[in-house]
N, C-alpha and C. Protein backbone atom coordinates (compact mmCIF):
# COMPACT_ATOMS: atom_id res chain seq x y z
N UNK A 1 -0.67 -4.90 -19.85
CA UNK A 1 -1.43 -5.25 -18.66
C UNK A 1 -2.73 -4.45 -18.69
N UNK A 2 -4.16 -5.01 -18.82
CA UNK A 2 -5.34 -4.30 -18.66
C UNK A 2 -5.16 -3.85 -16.80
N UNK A 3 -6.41 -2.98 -16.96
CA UNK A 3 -6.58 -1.77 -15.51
C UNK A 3 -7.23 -3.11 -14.82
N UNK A 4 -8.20 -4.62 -15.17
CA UNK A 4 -8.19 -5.11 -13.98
C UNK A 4 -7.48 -5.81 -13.08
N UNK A 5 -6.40 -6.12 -14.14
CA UNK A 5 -4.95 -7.21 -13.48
C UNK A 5 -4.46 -6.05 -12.24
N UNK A 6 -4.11 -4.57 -12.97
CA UNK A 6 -3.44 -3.29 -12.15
C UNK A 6 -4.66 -3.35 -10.79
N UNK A 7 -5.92 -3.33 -10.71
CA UNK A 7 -7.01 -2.84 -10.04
C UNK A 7 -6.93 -4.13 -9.08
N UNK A 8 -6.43 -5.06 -9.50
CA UNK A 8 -6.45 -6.47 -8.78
C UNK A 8 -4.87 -6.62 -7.44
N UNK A 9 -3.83 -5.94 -8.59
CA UNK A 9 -2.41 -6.06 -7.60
C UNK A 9 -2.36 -4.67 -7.04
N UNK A 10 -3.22 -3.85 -7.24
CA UNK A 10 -3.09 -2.61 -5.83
C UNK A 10 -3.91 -3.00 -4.87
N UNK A 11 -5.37 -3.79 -5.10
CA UNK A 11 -6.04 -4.69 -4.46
C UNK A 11 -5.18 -5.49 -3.46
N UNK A 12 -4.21 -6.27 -3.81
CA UNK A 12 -3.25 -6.79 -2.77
C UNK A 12 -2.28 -6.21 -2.42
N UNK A 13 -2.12 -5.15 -2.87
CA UNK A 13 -0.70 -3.94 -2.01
C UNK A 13 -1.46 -3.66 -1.15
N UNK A 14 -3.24 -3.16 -1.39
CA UNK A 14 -3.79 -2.40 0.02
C UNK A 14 -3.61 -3.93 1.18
N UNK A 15 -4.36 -4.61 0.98
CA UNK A 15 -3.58 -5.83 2.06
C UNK A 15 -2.63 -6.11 2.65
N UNK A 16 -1.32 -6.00 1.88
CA UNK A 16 -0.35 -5.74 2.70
C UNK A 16 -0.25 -4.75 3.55
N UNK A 17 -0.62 -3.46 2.68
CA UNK A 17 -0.65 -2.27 3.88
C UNK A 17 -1.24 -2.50 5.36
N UNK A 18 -2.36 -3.13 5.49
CA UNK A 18 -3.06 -3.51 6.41
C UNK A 18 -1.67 -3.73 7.41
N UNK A 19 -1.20 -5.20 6.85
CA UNK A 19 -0.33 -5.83 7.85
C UNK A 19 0.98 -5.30 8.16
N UNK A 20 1.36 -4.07 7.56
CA UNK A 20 2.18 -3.64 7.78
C UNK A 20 1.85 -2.48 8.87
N UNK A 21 0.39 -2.21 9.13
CA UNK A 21 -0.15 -1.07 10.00
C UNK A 21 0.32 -2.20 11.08
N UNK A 22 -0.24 -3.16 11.09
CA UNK A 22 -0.25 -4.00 12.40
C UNK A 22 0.96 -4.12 12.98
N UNK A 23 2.04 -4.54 11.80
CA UNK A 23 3.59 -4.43 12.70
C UNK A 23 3.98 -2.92 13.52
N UNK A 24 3.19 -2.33 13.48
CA UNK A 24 3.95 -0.77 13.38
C UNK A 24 3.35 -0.93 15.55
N UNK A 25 2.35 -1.84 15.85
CA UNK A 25 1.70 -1.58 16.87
C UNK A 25 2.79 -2.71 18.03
N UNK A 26 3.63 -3.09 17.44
CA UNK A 26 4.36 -4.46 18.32
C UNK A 26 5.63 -3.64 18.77
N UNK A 27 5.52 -3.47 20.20
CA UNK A 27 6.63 -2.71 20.52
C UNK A 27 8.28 -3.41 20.72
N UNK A 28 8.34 -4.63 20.17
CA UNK A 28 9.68 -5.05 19.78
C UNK A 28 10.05 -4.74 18.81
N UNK A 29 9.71 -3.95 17.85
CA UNK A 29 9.73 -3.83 16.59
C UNK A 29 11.14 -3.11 16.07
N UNK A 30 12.39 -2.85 16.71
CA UNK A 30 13.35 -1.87 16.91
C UNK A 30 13.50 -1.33 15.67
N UNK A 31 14.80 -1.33 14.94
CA UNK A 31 15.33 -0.29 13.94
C UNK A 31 14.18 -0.68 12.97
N UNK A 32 13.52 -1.48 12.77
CA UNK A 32 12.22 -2.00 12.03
C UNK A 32 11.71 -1.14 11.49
N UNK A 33 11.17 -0.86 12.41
CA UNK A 33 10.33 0.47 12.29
C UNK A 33 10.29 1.35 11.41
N UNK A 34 11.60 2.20 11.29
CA UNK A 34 11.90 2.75 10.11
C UNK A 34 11.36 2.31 8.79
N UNK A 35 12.30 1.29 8.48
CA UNK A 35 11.46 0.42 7.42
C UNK A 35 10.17 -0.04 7.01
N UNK A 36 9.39 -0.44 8.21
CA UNK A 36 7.70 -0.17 8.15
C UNK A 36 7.27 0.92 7.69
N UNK A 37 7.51 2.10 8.43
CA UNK A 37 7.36 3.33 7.87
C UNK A 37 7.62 3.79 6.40
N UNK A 38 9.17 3.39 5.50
CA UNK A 38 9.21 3.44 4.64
C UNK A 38 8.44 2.78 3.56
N UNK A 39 8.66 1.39 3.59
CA UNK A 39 7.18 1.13 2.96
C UNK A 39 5.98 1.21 3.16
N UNK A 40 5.35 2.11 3.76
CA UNK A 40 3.76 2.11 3.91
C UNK A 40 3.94 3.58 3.41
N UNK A 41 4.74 4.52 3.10
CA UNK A 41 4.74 5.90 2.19
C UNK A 41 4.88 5.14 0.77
N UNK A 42 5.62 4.14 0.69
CA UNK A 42 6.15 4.10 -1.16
C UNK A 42 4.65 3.30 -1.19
N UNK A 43 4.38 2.48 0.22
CA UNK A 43 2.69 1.99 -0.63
C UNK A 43 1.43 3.00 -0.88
N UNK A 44 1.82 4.20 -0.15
CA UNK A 44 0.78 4.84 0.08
C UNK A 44 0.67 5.65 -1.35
N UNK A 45 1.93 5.92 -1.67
CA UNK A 45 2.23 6.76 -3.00
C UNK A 45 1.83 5.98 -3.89
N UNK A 46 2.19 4.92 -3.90
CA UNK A 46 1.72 4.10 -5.25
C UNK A 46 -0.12 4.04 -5.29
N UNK A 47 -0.94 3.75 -4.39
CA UNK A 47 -2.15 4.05 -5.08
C UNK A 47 -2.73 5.26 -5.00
N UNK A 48 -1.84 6.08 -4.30
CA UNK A 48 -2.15 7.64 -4.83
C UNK A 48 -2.26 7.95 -6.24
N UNK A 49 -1.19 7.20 -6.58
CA UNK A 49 -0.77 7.35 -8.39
C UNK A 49 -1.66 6.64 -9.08
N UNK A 50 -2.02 5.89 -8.75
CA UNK A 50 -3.13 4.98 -9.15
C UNK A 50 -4.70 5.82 -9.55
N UNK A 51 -4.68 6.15 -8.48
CA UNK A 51 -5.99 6.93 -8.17
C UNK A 51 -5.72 7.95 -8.70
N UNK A 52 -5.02 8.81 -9.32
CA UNK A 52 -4.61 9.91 -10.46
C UNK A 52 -4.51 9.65 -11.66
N UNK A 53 -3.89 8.50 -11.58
CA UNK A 53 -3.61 7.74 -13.51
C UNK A 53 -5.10 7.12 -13.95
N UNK A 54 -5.80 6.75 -13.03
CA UNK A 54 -6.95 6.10 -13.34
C UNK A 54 -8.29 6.80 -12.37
N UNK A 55 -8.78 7.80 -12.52
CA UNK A 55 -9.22 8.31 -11.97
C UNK A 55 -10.74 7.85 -12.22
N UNK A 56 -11.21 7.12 -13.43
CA UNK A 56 -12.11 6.86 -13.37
C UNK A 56 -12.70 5.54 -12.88
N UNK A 57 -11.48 4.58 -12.30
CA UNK A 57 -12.11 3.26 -12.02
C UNK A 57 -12.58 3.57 -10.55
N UNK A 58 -11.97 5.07 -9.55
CA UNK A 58 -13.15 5.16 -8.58
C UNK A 58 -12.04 4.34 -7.51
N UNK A 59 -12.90 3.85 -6.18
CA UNK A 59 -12.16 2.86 -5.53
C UNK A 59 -11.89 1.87 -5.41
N UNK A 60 -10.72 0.94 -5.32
CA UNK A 60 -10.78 -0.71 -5.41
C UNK A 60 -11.89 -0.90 -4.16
């Protein structure tokens, strides 16, 4: 896999992140929540890692 396919699908993980901020604001959201929370750390980690492994492509 070249760095722009990778630079392209963290490109759409940050998108999801977006919409996963948004669920976090809907107060029906019950045991949910948790789970929102959990994935928006494993997303957050992943282009952390990104941004360490590839430090020179800068920001998507």
């Amino acid at each position: 896999m070249d760095i722009q396919t990778i630079k392209e699908r963290i490109a759409l993980v940050q998108t999801k992140r977006e919409y996963l901020l948004s669920l976090l604001e809907r107060p029906n959201l019950g045991t949910l929540r948790v789970d929102v929370n959990q994935a928006l750390e494993e997303m957050d980690e992943l282009i952390d890692e990104f941004g360490r492994t590839f430090p020179e492509t800068g920001t998507i």
